[in-house]
N, C-alpha and C. Protein backbone atom coordinates (compact mmCIF):
# COMPACT_ATOMS: atom_id res chain seq x y z
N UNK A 1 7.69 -1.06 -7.31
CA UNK A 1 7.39 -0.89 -8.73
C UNK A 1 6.28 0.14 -8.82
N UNK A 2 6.43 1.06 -9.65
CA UNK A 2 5.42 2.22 -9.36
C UNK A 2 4.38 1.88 -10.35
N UNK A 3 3.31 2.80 -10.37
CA UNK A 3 1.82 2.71 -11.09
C UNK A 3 2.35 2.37 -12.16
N UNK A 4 2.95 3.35 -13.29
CA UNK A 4 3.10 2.90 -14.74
C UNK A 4 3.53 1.58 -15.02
N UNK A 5 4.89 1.14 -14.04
CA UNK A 5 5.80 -0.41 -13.96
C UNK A 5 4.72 -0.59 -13.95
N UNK A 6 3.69 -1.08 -13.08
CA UNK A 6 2.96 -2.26 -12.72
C UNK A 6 1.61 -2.70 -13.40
N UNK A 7 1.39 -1.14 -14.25
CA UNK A 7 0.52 -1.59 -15.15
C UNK A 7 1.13 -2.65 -16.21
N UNK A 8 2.04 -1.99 -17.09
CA UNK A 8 2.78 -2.51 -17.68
C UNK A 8 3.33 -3.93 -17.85
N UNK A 9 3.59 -4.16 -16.61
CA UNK A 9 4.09 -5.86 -16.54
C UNK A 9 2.29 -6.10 -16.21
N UNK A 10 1.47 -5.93 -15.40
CA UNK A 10 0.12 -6.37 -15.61
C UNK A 10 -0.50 -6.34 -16.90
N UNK A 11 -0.40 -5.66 -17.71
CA UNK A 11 -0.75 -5.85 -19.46
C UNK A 11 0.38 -7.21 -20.03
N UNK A 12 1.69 -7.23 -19.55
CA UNK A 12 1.98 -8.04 -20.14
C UNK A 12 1.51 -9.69 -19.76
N UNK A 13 1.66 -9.78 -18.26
CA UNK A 13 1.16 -10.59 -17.81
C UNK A 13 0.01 -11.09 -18.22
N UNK A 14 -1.25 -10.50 -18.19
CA UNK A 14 -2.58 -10.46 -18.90
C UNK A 14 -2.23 -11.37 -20.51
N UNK A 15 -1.53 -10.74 -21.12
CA UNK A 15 -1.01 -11.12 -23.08
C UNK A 15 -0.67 -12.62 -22.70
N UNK A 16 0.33 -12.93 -21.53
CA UNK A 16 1.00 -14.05 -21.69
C UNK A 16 0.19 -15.28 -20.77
N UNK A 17 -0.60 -14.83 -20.16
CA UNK A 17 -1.69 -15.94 -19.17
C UNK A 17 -3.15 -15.27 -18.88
N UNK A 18 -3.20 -14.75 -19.56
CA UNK A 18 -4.74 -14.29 -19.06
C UNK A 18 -5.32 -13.64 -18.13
N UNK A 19 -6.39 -13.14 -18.18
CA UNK A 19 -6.88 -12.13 -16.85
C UNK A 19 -7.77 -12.72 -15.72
N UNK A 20 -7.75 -14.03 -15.91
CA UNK A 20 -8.32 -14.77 -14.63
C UNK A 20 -7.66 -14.99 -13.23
N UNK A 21 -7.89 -14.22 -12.26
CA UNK A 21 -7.79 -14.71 -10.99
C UNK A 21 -7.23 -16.17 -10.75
N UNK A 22 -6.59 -16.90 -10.30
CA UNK A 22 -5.41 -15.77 -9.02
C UNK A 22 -4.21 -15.15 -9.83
N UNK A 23 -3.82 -13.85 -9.31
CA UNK A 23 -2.59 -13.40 -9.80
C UNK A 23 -1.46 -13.22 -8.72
N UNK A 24 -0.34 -13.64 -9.26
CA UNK A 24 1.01 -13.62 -7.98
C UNK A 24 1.13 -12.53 -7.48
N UNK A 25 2.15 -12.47 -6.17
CA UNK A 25 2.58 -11.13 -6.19
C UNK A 25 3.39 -10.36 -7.08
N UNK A 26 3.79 -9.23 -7.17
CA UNK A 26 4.69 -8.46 -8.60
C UNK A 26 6.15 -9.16 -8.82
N UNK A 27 6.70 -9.64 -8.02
CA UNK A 27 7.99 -10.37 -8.11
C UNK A 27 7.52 -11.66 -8.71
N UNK A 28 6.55 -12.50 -8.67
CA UNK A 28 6.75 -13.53 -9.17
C UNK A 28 6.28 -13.58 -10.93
N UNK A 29 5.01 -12.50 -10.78
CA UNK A 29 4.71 -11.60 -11.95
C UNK A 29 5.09 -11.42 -12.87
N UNK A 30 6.41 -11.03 -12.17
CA UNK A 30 7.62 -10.24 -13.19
C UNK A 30 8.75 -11.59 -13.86
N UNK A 31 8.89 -12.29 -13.15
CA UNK A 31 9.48 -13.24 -13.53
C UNK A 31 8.90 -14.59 -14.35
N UNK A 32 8.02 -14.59 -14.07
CA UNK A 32 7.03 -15.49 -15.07
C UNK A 32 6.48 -14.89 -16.39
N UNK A 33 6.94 -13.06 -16.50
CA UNK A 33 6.66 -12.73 -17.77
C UNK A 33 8.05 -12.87 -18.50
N UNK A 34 9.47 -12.77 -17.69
CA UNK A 34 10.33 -12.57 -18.50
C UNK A 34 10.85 -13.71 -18.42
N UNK A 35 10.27 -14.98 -18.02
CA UNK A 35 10.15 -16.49 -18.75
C UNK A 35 9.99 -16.60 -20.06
N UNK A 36 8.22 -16.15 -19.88
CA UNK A 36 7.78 -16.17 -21.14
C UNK A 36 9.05 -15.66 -22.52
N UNK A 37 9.19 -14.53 -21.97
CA UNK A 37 9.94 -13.55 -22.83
C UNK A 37 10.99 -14.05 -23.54
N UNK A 38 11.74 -14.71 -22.51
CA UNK A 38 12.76 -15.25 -23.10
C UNK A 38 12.94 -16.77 -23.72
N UNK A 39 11.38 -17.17 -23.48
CA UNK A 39 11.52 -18.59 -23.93
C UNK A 39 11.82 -19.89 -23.13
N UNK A 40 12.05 -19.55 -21.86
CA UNK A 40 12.63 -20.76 -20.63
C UNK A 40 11.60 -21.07 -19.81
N UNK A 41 10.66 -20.31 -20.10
CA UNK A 41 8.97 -20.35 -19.31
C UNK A 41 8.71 -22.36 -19.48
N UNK A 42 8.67 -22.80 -20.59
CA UNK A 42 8.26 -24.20 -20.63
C UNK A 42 9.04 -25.20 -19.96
N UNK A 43 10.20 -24.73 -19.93
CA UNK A 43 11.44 -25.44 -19.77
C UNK A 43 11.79 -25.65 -18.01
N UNK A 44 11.30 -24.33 -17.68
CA UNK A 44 11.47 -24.21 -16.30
C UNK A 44 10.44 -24.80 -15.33
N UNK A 45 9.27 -24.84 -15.84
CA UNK A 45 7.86 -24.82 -15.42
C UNK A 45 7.86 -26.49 -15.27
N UNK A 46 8.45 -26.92 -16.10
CA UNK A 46 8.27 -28.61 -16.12
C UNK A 46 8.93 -29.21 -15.11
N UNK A 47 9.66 -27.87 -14.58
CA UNK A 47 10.70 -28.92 -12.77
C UNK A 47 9.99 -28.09 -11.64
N UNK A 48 8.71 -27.42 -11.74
CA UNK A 48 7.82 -26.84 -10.71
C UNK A 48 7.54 -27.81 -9.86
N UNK A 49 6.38 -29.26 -9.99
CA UNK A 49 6.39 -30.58 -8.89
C UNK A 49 7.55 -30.47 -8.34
N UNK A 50 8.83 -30.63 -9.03
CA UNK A 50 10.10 -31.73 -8.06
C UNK A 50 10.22 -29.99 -6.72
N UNK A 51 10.83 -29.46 -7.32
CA UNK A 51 10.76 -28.00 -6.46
C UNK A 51 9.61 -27.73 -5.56
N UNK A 52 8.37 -27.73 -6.00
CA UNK A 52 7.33 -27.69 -4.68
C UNK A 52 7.48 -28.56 -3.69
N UNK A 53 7.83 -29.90 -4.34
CA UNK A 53 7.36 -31.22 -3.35
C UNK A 53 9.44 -30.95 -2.50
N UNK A 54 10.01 -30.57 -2.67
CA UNK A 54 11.23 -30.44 -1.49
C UNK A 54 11.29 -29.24 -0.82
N UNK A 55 10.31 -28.09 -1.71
CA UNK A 55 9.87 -26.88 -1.03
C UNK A 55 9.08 -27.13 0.45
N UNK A 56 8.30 -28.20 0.62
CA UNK A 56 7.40 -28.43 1.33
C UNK A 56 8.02 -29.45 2.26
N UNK A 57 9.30 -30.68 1.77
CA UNK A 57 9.63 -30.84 3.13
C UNK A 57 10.51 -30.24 3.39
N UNK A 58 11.12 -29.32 3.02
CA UNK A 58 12.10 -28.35 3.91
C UNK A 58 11.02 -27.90 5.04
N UNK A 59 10.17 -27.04 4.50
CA UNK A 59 9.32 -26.38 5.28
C UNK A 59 8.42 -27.51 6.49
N UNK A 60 8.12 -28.56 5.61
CA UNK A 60 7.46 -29.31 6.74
C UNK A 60 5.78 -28.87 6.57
N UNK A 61 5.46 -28.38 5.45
CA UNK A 61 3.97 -27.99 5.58
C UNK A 61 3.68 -28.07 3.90
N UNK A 62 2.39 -28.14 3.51
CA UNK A 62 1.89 -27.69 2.17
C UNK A 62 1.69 -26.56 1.92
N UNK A 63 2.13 -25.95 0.52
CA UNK A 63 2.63 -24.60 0.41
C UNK A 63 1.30 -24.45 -1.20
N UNK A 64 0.04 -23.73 -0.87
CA UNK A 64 -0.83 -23.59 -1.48
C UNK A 64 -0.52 -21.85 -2.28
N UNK A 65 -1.19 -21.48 -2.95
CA UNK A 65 -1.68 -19.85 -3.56
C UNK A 65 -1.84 -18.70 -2.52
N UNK A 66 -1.84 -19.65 -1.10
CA UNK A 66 -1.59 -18.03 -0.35
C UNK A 66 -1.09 -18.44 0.98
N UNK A 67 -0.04 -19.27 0.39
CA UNK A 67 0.78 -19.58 1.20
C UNK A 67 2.31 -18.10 1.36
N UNK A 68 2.59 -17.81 2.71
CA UNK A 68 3.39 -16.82 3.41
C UNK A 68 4.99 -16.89 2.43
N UNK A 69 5.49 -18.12 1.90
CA UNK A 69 6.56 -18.14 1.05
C UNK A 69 6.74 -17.27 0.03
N UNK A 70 5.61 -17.29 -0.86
CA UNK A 70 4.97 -16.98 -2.11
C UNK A 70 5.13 -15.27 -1.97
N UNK A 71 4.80 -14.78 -0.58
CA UNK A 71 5.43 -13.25 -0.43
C UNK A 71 6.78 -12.95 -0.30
N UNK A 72 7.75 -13.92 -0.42
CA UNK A 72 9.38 -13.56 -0.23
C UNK A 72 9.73 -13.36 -1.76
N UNK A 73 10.54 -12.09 -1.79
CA UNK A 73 11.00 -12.02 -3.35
C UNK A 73 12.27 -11.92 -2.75
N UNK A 74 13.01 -13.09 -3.23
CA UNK A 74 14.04 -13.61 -3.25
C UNK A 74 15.38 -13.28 -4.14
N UNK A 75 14.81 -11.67 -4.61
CA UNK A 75 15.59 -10.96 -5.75
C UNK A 75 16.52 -10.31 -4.98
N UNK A 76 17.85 -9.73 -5.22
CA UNK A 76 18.92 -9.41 -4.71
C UNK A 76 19.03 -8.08 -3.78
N UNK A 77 17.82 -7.02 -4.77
CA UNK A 77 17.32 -5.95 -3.61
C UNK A 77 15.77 -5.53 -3.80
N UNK A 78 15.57 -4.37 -3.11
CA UNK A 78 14.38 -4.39 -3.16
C UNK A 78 13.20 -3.88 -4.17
N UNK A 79 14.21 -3.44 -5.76
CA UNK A 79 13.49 -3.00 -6.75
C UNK A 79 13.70 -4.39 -7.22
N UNK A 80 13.78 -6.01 -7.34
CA UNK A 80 14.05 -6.97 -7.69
C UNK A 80 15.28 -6.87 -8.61
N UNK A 81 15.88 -6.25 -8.61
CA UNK A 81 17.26 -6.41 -9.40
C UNK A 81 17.84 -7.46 -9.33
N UNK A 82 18.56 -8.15 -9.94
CA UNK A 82 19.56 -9.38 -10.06
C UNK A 82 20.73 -9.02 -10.13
């Protein structure tokens, strides 16, 4: 995502959660603004526990803010396209 992209979704990001530390990497960034965007942000966010807590025994470990997962963008290529 180049300078302009990333300001851009960083201004939006900023509008929709604020400018306090910690911030994701740009893939998760990006997808938690176009939650917001579209309105599924509340909806989705409320099955975050059940998903962490089977995230973690798959993995077998606790998966914190800078945890090695959290860097996989799991988007189809490498500009995150779907």
């Amino acid at each position: 995502m180049g300078g302009k992209l990333f300001k851009t979704l960083l201004e939006e990001y900023i509008h929709y959660f604020g400018d306090q530390p910690p911030f994701p990497p740009k893939h998760i960034m990006k997808s938690l603004v176009q939650m917001k965007k579209d309105g599924t942000f509340e909806e989705r966010v409320k099955n975050a526990p059940e998903i962490l807590k089977k995230s973690e025994d798959i993995l077998g470990e606790k998966i914190d803010l800078n945890h090695d997962i959290l860097n996989v963008d799991f988007s189809d290529d490498e500009n995150g396209n779907e």
